[in-house]
Structure formats: structure tokens, C-alpha cells
Protein backbone atom coordinates (compact mmCIF):
# COMPACT_ATOMS: atom_id res chain seq x y z
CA UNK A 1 -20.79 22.30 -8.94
CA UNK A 2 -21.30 25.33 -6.67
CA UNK A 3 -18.89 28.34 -6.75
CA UNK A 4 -17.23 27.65 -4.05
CA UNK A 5 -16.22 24.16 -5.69
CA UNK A 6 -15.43 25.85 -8.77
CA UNK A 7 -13.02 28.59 -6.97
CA UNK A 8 -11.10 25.09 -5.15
CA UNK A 9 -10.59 23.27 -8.10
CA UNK A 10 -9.22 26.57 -9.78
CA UNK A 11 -6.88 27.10 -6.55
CA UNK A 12 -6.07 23.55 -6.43
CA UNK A 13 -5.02 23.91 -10.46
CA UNK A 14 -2.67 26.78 -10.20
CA UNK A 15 -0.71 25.05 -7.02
CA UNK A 16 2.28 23.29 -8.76
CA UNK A 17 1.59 19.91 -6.95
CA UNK A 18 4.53 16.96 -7.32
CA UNK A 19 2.80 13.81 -8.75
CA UNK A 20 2.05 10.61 -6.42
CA UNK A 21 5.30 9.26 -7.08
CA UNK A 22 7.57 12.60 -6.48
CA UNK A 23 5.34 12.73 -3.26
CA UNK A 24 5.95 9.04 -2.31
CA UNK A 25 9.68 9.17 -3.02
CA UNK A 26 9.99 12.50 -1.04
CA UNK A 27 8.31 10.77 1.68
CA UNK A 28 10.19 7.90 1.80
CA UNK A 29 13.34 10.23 1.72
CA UNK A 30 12.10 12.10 4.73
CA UNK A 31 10.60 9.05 7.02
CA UNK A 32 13.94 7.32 6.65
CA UNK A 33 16.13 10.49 7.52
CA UNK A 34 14.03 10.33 11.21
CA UNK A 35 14.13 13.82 11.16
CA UNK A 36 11.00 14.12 13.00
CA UNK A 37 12.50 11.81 15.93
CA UNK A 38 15.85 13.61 16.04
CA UNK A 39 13.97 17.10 15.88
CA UNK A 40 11.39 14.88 19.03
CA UNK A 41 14.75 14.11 20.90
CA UNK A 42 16.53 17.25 20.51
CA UNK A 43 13.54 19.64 21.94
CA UNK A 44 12.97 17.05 24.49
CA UNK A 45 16.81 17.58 26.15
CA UNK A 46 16.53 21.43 25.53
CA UNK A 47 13.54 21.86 27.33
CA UNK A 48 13.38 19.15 29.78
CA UNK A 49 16.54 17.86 29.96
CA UNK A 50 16.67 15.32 33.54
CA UNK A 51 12.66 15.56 34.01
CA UNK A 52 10.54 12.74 34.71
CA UNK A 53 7.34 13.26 33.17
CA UNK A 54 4.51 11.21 33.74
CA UNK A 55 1.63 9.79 31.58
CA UNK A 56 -1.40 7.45 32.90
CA UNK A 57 -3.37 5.87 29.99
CA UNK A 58 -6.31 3.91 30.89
CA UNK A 59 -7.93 1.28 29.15
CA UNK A 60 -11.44 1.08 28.05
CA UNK A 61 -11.60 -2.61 27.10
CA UNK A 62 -13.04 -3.76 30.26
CA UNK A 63 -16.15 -0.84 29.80
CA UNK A 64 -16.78 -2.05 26.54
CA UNK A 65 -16.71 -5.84 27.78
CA UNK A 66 -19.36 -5.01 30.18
CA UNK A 67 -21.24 -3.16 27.39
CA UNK A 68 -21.39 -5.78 24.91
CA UNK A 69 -21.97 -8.87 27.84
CA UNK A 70 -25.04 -6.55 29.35
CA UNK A 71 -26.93 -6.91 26.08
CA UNK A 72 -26.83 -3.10 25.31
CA UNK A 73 -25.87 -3.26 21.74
CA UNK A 74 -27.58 -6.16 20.65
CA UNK A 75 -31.42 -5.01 22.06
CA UNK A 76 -30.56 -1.75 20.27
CA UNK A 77 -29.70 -3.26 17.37
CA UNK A 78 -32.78 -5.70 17.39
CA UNK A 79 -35.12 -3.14 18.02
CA UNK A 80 -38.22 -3.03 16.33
CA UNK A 81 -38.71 1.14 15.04
């Protein structure tokens, strides 16, 4: 182990870290209080309030379909080195 290992697993030792099951309980607490979503909503109203805003997400499937059916992959992947 180098020192710089050495000095993270000392910092990592002195940080008063809750067990997996405090953590998972904690977490549970806090995904089913939807705080992030209210906290989403609430900035969302302030700061856009009647706005449209627009998002275009394209799909890659048909690139990749065209990949895979031109025999790309497959001669790369049956290449002799």
C-alpha cells in the first residue's frame, strides 16, 4: 500500500460513518419523503413558472441496427491479430 492509500484509509477511519443499515434506513426515510421532487417542483414554479421548455431526445437504436446488420462488429471481432 502506497502513502497515499495509507493517508485514505486513515481519513476514511476518523470520519464517523453510519453503518449499512443506518445508511439504508436513512435512505429509505429520505426517498419516501420526495423531498428531492418537491424541492424539483418548487424551483421549477419559482424560476419558470408558465414556460414551455423544450427537450428533443433522439434515438440511437436505428444507428446501432445498421451497425450490427453491416457486419461491423462481428469482422472485428473475428479478426485474426
Amino acid at each position: 500500500m502506497n502513502e497515499k492509500q495509507k493517508e485514505f484509509v486513515r481519513a476514511v477511519e476518523l470520519m464517523d460513518l453510519p453503518n449499512c443499515l443506518s445508511f439504508s434506513r436513512a435512505f429509505t426515510q429520505f426517498a419516501e419523503s420526495e423531498l428531492p421532487q418537491q424541492i424539483h417542483e418548487g424551483m421549477v414554479k419559482k424560476y419558470l413558472g408558465a414556460k414551455l421548455v423544450g427537450h428533443i431526445s433522439r434515438d440511437s437504436t436505428p444507428k446501432l441496427k445498421n451497425y450490427f446488420r453491416s457486419g461491423s462488429l462481428c469482422q472485428c471481432a473475428h479478426a485474426s491479430p
